[in-house]
Protein backbone atom coordinates (compact mmCIF):
# COMPACT_ATOMS: atom_id res chain seq x y z
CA UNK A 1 -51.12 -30.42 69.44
CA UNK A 2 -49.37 -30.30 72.79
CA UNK A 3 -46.42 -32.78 73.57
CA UNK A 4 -45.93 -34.00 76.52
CA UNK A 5 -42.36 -32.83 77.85
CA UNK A 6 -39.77 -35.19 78.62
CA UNK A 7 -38.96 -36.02 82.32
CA UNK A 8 -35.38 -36.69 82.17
CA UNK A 9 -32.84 -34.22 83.22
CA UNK A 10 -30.21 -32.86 80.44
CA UNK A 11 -27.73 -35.56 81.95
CA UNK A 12 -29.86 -38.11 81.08
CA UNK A 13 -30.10 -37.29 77.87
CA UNK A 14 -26.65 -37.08 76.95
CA UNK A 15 -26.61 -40.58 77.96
CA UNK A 16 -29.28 -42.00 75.89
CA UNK A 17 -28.42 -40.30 72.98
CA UNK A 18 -25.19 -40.65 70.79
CA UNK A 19 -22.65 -38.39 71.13
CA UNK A 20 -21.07 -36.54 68.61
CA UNK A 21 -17.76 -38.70 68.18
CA UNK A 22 -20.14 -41.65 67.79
CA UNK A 23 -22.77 -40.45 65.31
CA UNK A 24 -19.02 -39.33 62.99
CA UNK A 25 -17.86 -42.47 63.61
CA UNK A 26 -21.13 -44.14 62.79
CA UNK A 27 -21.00 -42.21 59.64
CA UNK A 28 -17.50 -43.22 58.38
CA UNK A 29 -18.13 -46.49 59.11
CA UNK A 30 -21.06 -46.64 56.90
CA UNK A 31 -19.22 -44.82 53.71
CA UNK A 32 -16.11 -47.39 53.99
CA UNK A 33 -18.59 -50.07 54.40
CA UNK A 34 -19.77 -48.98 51.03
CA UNK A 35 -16.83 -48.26 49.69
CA UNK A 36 -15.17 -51.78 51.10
CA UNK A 37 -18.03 -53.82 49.34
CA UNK A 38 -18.18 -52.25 46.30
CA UNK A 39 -13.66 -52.43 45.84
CA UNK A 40 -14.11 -56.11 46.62
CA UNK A 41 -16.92 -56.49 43.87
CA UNK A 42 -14.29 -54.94 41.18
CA UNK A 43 -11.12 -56.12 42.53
CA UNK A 44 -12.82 -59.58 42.60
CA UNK A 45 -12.97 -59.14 38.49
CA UNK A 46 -9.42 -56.88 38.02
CA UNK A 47 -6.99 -58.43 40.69
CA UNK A 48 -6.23 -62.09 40.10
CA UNK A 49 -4.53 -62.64 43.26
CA UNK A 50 -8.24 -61.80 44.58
CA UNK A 51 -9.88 -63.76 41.60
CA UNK A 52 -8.03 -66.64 42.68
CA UNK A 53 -8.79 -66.61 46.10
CA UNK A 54 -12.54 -66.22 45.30
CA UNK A 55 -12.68 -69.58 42.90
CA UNK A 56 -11.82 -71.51 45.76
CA UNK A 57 -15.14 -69.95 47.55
CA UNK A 58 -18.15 -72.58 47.10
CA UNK A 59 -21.17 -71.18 44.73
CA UNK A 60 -23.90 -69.05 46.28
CA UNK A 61 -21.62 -68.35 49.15
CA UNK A 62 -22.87 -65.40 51.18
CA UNK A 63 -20.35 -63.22 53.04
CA UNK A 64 -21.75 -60.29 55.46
CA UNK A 65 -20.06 -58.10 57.64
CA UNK A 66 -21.39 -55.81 60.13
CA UNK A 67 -21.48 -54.61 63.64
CA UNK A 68 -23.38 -55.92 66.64
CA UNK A 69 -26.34 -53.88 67.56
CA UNK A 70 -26.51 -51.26 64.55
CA UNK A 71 -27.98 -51.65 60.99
CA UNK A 72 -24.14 -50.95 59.68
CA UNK A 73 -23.07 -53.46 57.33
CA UNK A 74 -22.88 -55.12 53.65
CA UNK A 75 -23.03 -58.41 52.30
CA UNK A 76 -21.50 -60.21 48.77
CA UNK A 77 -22.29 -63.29 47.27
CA UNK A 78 -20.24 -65.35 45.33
CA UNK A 79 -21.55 -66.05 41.74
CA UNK A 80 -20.49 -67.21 38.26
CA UNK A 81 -18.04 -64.93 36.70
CA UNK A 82 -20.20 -62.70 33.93
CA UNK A 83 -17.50 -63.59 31.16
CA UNK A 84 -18.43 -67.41 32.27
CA UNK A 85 -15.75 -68.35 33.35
CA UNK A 86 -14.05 -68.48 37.23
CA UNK A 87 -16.14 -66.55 39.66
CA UNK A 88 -16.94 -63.26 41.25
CA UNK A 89 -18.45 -60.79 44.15
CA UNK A 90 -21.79 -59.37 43.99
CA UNK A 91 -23.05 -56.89 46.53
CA UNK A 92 -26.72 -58.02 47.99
CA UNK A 93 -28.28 -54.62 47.89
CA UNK A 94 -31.04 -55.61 49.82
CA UNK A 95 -28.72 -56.72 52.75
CA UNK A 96 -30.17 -56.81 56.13
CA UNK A 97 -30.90 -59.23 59.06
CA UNK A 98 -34.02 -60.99 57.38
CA UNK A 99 -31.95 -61.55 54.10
CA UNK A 100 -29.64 -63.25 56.59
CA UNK A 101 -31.88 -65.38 57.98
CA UNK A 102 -33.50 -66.31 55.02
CA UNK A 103 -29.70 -67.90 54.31
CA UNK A 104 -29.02 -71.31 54.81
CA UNK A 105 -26.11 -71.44 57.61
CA UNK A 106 -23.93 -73.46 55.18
CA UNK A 107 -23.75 -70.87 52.63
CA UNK A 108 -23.11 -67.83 55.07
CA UNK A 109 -19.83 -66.40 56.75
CA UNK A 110 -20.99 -63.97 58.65
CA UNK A 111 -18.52 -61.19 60.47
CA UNK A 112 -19.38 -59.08 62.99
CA UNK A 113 -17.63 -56.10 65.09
CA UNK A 114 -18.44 -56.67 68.68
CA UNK A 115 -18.77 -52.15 68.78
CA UNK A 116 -18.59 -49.86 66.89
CA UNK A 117 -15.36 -47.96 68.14
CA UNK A 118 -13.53 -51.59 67.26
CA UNK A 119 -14.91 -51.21 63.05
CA UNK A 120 -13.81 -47.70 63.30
CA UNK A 121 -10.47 -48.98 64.66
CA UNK A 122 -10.00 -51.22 61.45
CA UNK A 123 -11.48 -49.17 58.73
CA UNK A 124 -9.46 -46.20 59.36
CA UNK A 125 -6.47 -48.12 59.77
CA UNK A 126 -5.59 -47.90 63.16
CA UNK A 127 -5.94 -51.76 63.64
CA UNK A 128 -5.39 -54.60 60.72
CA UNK A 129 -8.21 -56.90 60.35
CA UNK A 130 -5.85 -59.62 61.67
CA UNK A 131 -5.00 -58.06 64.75
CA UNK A 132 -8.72 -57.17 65.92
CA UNK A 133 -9.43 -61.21 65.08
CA UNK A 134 -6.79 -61.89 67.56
CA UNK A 135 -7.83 -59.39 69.95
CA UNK A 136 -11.31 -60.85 69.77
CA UNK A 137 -13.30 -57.63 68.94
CA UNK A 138 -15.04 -59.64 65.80
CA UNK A 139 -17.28 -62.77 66.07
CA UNK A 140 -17.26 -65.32 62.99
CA UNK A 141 -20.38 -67.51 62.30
CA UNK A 142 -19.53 -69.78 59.59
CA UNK A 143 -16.45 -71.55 58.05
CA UNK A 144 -13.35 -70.16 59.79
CA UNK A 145 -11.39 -70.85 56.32
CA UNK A 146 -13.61 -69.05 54.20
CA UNK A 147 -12.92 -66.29 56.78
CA UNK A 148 -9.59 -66.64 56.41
CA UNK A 149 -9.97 -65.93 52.55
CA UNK A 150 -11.88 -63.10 53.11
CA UNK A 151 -9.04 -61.31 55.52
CA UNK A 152 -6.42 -62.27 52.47
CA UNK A 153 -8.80 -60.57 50.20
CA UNK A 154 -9.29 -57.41 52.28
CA UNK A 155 -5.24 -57.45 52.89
CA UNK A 156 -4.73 -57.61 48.92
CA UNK A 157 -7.48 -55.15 48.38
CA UNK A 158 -5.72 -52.55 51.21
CA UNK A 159 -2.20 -53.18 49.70
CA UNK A 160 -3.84 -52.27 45.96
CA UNK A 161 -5.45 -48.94 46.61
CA UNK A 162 -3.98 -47.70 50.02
CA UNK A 163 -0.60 -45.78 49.71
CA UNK A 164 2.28 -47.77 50.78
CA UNK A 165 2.52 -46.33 54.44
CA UNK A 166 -0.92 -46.48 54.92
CA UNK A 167 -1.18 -50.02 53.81
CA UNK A 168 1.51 -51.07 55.70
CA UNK A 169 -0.57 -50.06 58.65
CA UNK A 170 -3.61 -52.15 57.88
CA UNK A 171 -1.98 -54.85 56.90
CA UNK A 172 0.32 -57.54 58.49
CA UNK A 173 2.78 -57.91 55.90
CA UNK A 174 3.04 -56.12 52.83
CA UNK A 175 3.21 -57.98 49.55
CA UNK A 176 6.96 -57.70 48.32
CA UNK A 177 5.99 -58.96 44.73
CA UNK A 178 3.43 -55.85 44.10
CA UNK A 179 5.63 -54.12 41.98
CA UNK A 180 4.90 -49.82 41.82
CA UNK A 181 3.74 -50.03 38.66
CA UNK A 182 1.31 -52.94 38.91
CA UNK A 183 -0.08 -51.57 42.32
CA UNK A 184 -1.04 -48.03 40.32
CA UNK A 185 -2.17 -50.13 37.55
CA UNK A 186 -4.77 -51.63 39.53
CA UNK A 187 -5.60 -48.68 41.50
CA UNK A 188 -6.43 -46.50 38.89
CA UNK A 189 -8.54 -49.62 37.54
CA UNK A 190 -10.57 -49.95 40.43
CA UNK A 191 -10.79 -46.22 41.25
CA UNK A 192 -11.87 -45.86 38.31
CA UNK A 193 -15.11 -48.42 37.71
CA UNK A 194 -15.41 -47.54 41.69
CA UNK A 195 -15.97 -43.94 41.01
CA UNK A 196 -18.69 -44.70 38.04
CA UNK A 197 -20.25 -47.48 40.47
CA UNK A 198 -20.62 -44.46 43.07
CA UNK A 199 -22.35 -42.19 40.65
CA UNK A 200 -24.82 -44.63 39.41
């Protein structure tokens, strides 16, 4: 079967299609999505700096984060803790934008990266999360103080499992009273159950 050939000029289609730097970008993005969601889930059980800012999440609580005009993204939802007591993160694995609309609007905070280049910014630690709120490159639907709790939780999470100078990068202020050996204690933990939750 014959195709028709395309009419547009090689120019053209440079400019319709993404670019290199974009499609690796797009990529990276998507793995520290991943990665982001799933560290949450296991700090949110490990950490109790995290642990305590989760209890003071309401029940059934769903938290999504993604990026304005792509399918990038994760969401969590806060649920009883499995030991029964407190509570916890669990990734929605069937995230998308019907799940979110199937979500009442009082139990969703949902984030989103106004591009692309402004995620990429943040998750490779060019940018805090703080300073691309202020900048306004992120949009918040939902309870600006559960947002709030969130950006605590990301800081904590960065200041665990990011090296020092890395973490003090992507995060505003770095926690004096995380000691060497209780920041590699943690680490390892989550590394750890993050590596076995990657090869499942």
């Amino acid at each position: 079967m014959n195709l028709p050939s395309s009419n547009l000029s090689p120019s053209v289609i440079d400019k319709v299609q993404p670019n290199a730097s974009t499609k690796a970008q797009s990529r990276y993005v998507a793995m520290m999505f991943d990665t982001v969601s799933r560290s949450l889930v296991l700090a949110s059980r490990i950490d109790t700096v995290i642990l305590d800012e989760i209890s003071a999440l309401p029940d059934g609580l769903v938290i999504a984060m993604s990026i304005y005009g792509t399918n990038l993204g994760f969401a969590l939802k806060i649920t009883p803790a499995s030991d029964g007591g407190g509570k916890s993160l669990a990734r929605v694995t069937d995230f998308d934008e019907s799940y979110l609309k199937a979500v009442p609007k009082h139990q969703l905070l949902h984030i989103r990266f106004k591009h692309l280049a402004y995620a990429y910014q943040v998750l490779s630690f060019q940018k805090s999360t703080a300073a691309a709120f202020a900048a306004n490159h992120m949009v918040v639907n939902g309870d600006l103080g559960c947002a709030v709790t969130l950006v605590r939780c990301l800081n904590r999470l960065e200041s665990v499992i990011l090296p020092k100078a890395l973490a003090r990068r992507a995060i505003k202020v770095y926690p004096k009273q995380l000691s060497l050996a209780q920041k590699l204690n943690l680490a390892l933990r989550i590394y750890g159950k993050l590596i076995v939750s990657l090869t499942k």
